[in-house]
N, C-alpha and C. Protein backbone atom coordinates (compact mmCIF):
# COMPACT_ATOMS: atom_id res chain seq x y z
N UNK A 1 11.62 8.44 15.06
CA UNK A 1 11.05 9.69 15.53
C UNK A 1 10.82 9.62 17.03
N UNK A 2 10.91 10.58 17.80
CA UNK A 2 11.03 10.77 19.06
C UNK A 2 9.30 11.11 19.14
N UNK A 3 9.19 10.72 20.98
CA UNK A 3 7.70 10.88 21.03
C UNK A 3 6.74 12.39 20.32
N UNK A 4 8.19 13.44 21.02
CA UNK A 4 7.44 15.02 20.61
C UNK A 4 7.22 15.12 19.36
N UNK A 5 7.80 14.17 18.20
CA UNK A 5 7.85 14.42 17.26
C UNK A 5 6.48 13.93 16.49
N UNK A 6 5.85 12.41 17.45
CA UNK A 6 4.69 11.55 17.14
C UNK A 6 3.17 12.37 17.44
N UNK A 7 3.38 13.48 18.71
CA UNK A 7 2.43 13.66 19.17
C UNK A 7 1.90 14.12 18.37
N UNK A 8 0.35 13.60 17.82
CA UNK A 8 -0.77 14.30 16.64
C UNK A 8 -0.27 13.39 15.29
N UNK A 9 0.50 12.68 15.20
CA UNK A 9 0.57 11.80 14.01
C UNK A 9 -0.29 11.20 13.90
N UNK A 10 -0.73 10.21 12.89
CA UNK A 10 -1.36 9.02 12.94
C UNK A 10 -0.72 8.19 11.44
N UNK A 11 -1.15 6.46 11.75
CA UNK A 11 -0.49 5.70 10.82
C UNK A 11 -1.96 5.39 10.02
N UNK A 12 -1.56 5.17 8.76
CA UNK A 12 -2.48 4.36 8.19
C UNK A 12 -1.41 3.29 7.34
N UNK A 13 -1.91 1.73 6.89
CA UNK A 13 -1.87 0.54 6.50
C UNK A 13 -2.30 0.38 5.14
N UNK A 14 -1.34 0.45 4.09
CA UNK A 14 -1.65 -0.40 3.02
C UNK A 14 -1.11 -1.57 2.58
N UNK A 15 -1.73 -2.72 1.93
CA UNK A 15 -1.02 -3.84 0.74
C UNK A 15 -1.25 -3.46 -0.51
N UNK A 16 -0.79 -3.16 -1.25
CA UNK A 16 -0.72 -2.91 -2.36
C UNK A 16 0.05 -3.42 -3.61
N UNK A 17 0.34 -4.67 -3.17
CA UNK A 17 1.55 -5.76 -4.52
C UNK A 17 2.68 -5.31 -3.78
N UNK A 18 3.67 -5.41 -4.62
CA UNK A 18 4.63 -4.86 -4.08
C UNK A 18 5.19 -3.57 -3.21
N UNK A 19 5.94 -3.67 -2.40
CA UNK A 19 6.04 -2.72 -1.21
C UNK A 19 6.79 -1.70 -1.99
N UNK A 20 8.07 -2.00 -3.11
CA UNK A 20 8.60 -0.72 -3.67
C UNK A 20 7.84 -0.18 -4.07
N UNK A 21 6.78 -0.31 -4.85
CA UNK A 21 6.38 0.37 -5.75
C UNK A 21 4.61 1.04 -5.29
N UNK A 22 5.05 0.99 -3.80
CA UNK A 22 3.84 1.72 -3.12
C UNK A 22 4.44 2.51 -2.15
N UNK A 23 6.06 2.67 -1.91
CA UNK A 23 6.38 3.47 -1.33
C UNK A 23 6.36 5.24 -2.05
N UNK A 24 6.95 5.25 -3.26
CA UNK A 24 6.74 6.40 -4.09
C UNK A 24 5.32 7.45 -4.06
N UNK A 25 4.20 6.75 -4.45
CA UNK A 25 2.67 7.42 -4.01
C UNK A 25 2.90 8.19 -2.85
N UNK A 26 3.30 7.80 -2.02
CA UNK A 26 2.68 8.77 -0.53
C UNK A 26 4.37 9.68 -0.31
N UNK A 27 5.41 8.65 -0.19
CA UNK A 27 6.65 9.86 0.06
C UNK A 27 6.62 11.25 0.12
N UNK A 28 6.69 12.05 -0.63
CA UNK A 28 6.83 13.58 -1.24
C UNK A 28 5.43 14.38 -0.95
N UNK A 29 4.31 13.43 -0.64
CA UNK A 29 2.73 14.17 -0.15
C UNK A 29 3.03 14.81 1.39
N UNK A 30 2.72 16.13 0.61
CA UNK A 30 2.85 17.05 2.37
C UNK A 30 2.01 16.46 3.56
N UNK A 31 2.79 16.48 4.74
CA UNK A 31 2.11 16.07 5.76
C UNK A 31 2.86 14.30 6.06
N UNK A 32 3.11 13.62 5.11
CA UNK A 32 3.76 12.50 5.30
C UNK A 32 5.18 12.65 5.68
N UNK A 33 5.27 11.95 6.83
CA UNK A 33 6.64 11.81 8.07
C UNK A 33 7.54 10.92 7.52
N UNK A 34 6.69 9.45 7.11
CA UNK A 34 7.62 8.52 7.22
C UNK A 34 6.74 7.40 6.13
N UNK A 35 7.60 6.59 5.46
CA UNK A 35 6.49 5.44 5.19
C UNK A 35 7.48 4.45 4.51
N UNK A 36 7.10 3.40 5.57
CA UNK A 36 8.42 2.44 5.61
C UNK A 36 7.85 0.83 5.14
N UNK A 37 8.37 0.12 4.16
CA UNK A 37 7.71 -0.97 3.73
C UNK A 37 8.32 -2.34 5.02
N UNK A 38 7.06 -2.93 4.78
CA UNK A 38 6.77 -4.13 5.42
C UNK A 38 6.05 -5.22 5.46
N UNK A 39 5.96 -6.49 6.31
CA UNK A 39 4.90 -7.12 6.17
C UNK A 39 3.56 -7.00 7.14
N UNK A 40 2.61 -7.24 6.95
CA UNK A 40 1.43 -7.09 7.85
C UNK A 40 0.30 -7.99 7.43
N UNK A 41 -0.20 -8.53 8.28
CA UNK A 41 -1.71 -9.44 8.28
C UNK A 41 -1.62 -10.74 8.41
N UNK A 42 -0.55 -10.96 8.76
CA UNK A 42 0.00 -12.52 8.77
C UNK A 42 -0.24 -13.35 10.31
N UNK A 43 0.78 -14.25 10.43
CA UNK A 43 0.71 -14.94 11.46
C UNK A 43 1.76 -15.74 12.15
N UNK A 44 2.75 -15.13 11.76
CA UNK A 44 4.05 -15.62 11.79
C UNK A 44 5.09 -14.16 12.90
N UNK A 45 5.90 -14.15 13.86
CA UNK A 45 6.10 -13.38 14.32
C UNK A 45 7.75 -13.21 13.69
N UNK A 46 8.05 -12.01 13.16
CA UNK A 46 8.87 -11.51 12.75
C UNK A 46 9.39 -12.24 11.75
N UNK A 47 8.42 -11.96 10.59
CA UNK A 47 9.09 -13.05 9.26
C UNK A 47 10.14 -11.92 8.22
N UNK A 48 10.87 -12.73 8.07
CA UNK A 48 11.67 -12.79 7.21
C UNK A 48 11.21 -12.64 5.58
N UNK A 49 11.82 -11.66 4.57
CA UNK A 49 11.10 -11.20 3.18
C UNK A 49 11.53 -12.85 2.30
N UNK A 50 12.17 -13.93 2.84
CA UNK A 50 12.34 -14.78 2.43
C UNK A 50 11.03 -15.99 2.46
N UNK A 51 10.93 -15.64 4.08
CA UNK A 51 9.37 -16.25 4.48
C UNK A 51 8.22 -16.05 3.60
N UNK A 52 7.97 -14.96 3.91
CA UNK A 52 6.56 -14.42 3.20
C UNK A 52 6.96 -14.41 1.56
N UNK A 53 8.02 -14.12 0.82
CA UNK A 53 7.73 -14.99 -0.09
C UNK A 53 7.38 -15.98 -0.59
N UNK A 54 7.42 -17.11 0.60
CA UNK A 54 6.78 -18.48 0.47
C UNK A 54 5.12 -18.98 0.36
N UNK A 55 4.24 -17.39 0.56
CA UNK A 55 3.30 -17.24 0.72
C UNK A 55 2.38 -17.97 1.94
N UNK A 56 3.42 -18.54 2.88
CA UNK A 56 2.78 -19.93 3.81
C UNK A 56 2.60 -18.71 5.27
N UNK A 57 3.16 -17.02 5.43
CA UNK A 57 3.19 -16.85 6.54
C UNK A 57 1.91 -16.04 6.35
N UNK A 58 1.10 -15.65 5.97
CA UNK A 58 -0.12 -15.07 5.72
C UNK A 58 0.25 -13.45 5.30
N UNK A 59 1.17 -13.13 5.58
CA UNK A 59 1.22 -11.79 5.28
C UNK A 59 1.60 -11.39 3.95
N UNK A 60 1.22 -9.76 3.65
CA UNK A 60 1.13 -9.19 2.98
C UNK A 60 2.51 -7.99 2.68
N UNK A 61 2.91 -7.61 1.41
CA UNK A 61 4.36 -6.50 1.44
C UNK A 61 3.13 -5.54 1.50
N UNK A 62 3.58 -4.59 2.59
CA UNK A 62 2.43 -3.67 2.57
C UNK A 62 3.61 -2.08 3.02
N UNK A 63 2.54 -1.23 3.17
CA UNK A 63 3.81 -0.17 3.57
C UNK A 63 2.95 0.43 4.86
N UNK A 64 3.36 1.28 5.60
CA UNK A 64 2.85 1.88 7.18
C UNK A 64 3.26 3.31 7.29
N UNK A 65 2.42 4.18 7.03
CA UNK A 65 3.01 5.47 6.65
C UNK A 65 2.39 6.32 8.06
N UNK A 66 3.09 7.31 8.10
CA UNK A 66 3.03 8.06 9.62
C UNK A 66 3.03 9.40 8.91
N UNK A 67 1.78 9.81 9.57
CA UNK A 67 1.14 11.34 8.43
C UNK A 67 0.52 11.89 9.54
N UNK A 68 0.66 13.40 9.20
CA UNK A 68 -0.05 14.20 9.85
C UNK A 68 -1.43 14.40 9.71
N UNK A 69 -2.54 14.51 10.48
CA UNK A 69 -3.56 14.96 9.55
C UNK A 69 -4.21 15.83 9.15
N UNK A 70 -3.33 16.84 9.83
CA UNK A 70 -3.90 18.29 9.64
C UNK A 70 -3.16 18.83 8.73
N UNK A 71 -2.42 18.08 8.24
CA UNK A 71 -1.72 18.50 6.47
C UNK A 71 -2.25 17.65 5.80
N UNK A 72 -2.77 16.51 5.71
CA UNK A 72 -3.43 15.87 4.70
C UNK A 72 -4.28 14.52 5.26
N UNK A 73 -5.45 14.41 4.92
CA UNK A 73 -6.60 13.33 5.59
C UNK A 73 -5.98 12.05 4.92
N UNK A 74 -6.96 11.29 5.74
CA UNK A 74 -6.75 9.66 5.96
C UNK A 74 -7.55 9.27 4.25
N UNK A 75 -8.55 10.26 3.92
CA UNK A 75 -9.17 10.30 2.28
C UNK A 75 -8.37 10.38 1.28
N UNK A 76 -7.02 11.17 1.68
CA UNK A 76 -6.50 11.74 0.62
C UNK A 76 -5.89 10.51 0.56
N UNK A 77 -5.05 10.02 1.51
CA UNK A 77 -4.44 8.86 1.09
C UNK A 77 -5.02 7.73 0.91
N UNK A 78 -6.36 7.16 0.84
CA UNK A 78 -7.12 6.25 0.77
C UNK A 78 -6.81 6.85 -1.45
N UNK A 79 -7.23 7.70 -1.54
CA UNK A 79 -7.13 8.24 -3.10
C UNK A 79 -5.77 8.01 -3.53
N UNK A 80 -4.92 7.69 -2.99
CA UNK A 80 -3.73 7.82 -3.31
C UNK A 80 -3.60 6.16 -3.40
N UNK A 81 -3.57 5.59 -2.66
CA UNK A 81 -4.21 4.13 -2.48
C UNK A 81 -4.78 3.70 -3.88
N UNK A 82 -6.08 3.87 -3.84
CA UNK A 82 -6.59 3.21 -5.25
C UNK A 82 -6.36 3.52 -6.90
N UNK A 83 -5.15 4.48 -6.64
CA UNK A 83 -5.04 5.34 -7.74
C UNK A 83 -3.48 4.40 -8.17
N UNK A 84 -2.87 3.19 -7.25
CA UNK A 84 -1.83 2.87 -7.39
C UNK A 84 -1.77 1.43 -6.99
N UNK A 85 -3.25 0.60 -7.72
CA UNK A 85 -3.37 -0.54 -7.35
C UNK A 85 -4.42 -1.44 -8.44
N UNK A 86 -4.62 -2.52 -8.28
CA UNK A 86 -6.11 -2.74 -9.35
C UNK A 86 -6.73 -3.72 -7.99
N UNK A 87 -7.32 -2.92 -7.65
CA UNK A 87 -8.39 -3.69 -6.44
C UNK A 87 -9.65 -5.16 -6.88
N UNK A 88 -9.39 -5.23 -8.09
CA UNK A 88 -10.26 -6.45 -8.95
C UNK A 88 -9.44 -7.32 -8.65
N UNK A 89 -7.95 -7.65 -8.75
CA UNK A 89 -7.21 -9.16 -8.16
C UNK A 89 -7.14 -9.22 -7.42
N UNK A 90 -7.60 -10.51 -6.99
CA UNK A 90 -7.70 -10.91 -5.68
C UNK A 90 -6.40 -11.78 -5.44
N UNK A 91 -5.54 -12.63 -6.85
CA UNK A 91 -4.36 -13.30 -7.26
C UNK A 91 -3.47 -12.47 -6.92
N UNK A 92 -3.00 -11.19 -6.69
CA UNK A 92 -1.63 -10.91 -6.23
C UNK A 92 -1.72 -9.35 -7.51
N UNK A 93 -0.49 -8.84 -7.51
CA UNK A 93 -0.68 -7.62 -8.28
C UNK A 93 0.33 -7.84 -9.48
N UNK A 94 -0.72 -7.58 -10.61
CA UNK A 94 0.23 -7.68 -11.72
C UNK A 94 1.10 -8.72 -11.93
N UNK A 95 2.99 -8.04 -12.24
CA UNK A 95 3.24 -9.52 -12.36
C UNK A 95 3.75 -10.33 -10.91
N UNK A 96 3.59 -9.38 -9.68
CA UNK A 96 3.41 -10.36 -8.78
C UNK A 96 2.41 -11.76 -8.08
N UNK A 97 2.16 -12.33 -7.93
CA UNK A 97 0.74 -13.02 -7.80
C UNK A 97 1.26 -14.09 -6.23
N UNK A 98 0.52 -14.25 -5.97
CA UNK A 98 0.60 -14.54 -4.09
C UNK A 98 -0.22 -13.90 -3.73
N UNK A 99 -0.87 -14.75 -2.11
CA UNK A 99 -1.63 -14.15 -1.44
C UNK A 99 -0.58 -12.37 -1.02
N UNK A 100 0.35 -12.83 -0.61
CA UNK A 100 1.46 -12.14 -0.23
C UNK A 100 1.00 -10.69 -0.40
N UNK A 101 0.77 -10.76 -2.01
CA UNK A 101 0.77 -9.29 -2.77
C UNK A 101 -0.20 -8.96 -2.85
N UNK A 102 -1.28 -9.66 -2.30
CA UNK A 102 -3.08 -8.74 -2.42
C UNK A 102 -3.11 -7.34 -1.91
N UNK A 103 -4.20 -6.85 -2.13
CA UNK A 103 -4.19 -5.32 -2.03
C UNK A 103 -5.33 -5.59 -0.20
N UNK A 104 -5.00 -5.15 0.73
CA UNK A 104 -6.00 -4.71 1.71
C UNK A 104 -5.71 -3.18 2.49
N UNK A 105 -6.36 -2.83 2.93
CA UNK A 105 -6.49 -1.80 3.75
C UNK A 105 -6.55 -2.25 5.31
N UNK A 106 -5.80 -1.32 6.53
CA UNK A 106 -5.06 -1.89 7.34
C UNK A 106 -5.76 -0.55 8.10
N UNK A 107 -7.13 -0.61 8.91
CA UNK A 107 -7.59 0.19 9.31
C UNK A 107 -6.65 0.15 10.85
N UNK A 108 -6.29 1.74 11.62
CA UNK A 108 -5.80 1.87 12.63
C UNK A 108 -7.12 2.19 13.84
N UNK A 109 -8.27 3.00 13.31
CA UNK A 109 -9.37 3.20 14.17
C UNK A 109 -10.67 2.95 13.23
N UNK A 110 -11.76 3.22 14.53
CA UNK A 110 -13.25 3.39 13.68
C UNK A 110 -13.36 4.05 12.45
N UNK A 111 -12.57 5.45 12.52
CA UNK A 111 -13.05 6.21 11.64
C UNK A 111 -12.33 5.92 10.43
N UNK A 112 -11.25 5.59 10.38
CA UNK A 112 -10.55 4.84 9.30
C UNK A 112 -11.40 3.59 8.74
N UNK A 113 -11.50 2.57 9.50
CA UNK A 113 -12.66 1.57 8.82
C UNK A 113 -13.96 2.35 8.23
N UNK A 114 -14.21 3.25 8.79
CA UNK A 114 -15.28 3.59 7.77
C UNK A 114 -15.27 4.38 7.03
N UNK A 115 -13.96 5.47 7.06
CA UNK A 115 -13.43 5.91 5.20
C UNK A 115 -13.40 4.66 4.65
N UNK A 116 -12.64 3.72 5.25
CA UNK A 116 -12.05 2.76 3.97
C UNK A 116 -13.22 2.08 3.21
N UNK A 117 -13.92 2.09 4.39
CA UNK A 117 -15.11 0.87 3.54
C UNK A 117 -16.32 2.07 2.47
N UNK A 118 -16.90 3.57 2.94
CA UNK A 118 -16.79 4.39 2.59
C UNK A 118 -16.51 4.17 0.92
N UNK A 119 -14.91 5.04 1.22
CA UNK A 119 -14.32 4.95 -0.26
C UNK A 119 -14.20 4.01 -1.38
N UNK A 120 -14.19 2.89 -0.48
CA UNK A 120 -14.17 1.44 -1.49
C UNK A 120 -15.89 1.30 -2.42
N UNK A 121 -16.60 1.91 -1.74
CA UNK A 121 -18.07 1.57 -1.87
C UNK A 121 -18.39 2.75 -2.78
N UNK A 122 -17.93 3.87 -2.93
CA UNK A 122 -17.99 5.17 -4.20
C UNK A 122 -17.25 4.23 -5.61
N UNK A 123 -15.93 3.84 -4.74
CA UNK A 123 -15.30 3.06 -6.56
C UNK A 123 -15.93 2.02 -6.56
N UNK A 124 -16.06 1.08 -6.16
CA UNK A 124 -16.86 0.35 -7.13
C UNK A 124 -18.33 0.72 -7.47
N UNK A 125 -18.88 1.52 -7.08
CA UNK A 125 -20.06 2.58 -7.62
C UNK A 125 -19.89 3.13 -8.89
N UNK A 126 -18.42 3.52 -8.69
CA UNK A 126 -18.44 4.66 -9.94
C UNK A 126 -18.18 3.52 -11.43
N UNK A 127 -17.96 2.59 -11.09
CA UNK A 127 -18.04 1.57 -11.95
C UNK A 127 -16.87 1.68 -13.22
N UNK A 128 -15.87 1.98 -12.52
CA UNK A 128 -14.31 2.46 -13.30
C UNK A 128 -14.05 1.07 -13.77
N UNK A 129 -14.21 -0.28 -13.28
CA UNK A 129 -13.57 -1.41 -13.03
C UNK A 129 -14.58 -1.91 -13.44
N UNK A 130 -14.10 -3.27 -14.54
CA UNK A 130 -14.83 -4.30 -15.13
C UNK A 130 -15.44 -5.31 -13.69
N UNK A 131 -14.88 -5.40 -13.53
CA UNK A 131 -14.89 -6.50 -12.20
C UNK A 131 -15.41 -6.00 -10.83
N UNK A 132 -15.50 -6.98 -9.86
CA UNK A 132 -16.00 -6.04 -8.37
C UNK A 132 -14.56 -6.49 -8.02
N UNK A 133 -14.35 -5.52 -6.78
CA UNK A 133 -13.69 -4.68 -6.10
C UNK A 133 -12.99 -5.73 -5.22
N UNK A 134 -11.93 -6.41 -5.08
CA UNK A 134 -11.51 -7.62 -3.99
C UNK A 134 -10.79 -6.88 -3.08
N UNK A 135 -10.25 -5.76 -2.90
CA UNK A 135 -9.50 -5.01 -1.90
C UNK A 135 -10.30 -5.61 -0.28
N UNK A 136 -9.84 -6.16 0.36
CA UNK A 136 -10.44 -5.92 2.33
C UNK A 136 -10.00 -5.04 2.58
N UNK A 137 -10.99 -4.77 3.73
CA UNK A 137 -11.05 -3.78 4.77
C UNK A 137 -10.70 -4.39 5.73
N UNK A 138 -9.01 -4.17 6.51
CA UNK A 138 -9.26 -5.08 7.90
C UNK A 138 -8.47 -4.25 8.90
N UNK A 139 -8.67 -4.60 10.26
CA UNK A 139 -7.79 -4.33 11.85
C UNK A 139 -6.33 -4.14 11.20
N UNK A 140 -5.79 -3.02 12.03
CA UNK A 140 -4.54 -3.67 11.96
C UNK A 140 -4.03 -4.09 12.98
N UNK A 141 -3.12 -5.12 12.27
CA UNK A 141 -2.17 -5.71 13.38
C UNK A 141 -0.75 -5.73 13.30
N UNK A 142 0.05 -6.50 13.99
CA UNK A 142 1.32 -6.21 14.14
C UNK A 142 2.33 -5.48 12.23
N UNK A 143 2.77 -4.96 12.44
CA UNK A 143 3.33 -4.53 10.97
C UNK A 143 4.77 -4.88 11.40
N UNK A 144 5.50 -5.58 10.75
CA UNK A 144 7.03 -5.67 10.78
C UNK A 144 7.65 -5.10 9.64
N UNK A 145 8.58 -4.01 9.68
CA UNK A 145 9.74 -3.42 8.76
C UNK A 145 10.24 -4.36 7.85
N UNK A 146 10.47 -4.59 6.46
CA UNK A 146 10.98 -4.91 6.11
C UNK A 146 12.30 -4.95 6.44
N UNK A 147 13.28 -5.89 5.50
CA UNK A 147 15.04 -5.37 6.04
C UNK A 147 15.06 -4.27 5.16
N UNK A 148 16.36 -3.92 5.59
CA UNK A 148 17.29 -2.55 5.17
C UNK A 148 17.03 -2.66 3.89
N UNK A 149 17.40 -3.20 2.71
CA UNK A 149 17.15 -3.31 1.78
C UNK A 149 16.45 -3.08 0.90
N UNK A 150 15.29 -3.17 1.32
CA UNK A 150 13.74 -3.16 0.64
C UNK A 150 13.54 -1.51 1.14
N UNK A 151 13.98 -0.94 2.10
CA UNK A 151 13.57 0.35 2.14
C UNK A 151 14.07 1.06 1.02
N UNK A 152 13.05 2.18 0.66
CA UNK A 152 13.69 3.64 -0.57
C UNK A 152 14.46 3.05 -1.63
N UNK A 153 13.52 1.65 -1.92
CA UNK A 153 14.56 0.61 -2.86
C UNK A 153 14.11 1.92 -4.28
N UNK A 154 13.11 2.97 -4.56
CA UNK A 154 13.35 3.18 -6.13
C UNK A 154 14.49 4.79 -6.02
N UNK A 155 14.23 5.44 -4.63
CA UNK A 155 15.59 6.42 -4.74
C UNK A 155 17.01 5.41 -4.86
N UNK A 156 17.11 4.53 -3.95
CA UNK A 156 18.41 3.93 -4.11
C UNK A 156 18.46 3.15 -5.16
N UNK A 157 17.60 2.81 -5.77
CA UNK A 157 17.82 1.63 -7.14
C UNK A 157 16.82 1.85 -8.43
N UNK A 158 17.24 3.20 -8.80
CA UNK A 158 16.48 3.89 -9.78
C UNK A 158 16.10 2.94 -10.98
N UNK A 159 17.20 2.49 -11.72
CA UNK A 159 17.04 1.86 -12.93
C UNK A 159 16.66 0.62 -12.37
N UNK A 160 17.11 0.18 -12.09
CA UNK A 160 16.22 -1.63 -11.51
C UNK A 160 14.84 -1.31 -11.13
N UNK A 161 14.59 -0.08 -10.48
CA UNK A 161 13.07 0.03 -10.03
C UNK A 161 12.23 0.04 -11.25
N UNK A 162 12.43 1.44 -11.77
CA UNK A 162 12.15 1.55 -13.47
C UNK A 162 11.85 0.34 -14.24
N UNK A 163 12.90 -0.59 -14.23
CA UNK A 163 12.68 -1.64 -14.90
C UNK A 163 11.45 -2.44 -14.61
N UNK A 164 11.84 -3.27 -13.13
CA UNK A 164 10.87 -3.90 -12.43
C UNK A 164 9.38 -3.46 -12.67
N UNK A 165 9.08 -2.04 -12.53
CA UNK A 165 7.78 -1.55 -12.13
C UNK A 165 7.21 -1.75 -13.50
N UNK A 166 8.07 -0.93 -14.36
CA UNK A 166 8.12 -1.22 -16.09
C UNK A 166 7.46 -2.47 -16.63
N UNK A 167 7.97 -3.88 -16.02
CA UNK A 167 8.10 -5.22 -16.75
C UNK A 167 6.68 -5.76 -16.04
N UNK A 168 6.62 -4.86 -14.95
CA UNK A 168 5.17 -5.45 -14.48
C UNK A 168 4.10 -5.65 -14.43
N UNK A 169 3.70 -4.24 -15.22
CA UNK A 169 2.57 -3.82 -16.55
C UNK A 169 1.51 -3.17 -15.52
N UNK A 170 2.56 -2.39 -14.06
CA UNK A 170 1.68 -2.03 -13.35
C UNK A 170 1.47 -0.63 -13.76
N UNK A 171 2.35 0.18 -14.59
CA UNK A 171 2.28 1.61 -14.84
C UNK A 171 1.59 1.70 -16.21
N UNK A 172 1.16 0.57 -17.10
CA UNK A 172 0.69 0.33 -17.78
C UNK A 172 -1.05 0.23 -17.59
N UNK A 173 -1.29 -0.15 -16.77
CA UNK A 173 -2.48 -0.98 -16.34
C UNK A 173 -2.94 0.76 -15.63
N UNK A 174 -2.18 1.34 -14.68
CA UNK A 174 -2.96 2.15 -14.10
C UNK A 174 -2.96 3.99 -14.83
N UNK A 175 -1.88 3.49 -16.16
CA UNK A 175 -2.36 4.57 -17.39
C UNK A 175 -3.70 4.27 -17.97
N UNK A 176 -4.07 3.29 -18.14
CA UNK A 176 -5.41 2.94 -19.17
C UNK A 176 -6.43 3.44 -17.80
N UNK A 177 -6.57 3.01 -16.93
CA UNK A 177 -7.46 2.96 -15.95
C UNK A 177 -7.93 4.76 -15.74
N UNK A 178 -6.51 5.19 -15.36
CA UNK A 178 -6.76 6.54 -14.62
C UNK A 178 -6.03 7.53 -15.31
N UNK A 179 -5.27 7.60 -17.02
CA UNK A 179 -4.81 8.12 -17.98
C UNK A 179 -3.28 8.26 -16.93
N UNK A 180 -2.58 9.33 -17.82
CA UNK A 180 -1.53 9.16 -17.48
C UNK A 180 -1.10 10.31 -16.04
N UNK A 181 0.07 9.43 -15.26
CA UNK A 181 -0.12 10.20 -14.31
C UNK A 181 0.53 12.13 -14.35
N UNK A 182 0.03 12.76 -13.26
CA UNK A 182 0.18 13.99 -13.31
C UNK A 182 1.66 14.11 -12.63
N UNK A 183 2.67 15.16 -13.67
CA UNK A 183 3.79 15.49 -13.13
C UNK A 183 4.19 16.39 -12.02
């Protein structure tokens, strides 16, 4: 996107387990530009999806979405966020497990850190979840793109996605939690 196109955007930062299967949630929500999977929170400069599988570079598959906000708040997608995660593992998501795949929030300003921390502090209030709440709240920092590959992996790789997401017991887990999702 070209600058005229940025002016009045803003990004917000999620980890959420796997990066495919947190790109879908936000895509198609009005007001969202772009939202491209990657790694973030690490410590390694420009790692490789081979790296951070090794769980040794600190980072997280997270995604970096570029939204308007006068079509839709930094809340809505914080809701969109916990509605597509189990914030109780702190082990990785489902059947992924690695630091890699923890769930954090990837605040861009003040006011974002304090939706996030905010919103996190209503759910585990509302006491939906057996467990307390392991999701962080942190800075963000550098975010690197995944490769080519990993992008729009469930438009380009429908049935493998299906499967994957399927075998992972993540669409399972967040039917019982939050019933089934709305078409």
């Amino acid at each position: 996107m070209d600058t005229k196109q940025t002016q009045g955007l803003e990004k917000a930062t999620f980890a959420g387990g796997c990066f495919w299967c947190m790109e879908p949630p936000f895509e198609n929500l009005k007001g969202i530009k772009d939202v491209i999977s990657g790694y973030t929170g690490g410590h390694v400069e420009n790692p490789t999806y081979e790296e951070v599988c090794t769980g040794t570079t600190g980072h997280a598959e997270g995604v970096e979405i570029t939204y308007d906000p006068k079509q839709i708040s930094y809340d809505a997608l914080l809701d969109v966020f916990w509605h597509n995660i189990d914030p109780t593992d702190a082990g990785g998501q489902f059947a992924d497990r690695g630091d890699q795949y923890r769930t954090e929030i990837f605040y861009h300003s003040q006011a974002q850190k304090k939706a996030a921390e905010t919103s996190k502090a209503k759910l585990d209030a509302a006491k939906i979840f057996t467990k307390a709440i392991t999701t962080a709240v942190s800075s963000a920092v550098t975010f690197y793109a995944a490769e080519e590959y990993h992008q729009d992996y469930c438009r380009l790789n429908p049935l493998r996605y299906k499967a994957y997401r399927y075998g992972s017991g993540r669409d399972q887990f967040l039917e019982k939690i939050w019933g089934k999702p709305k078409k």
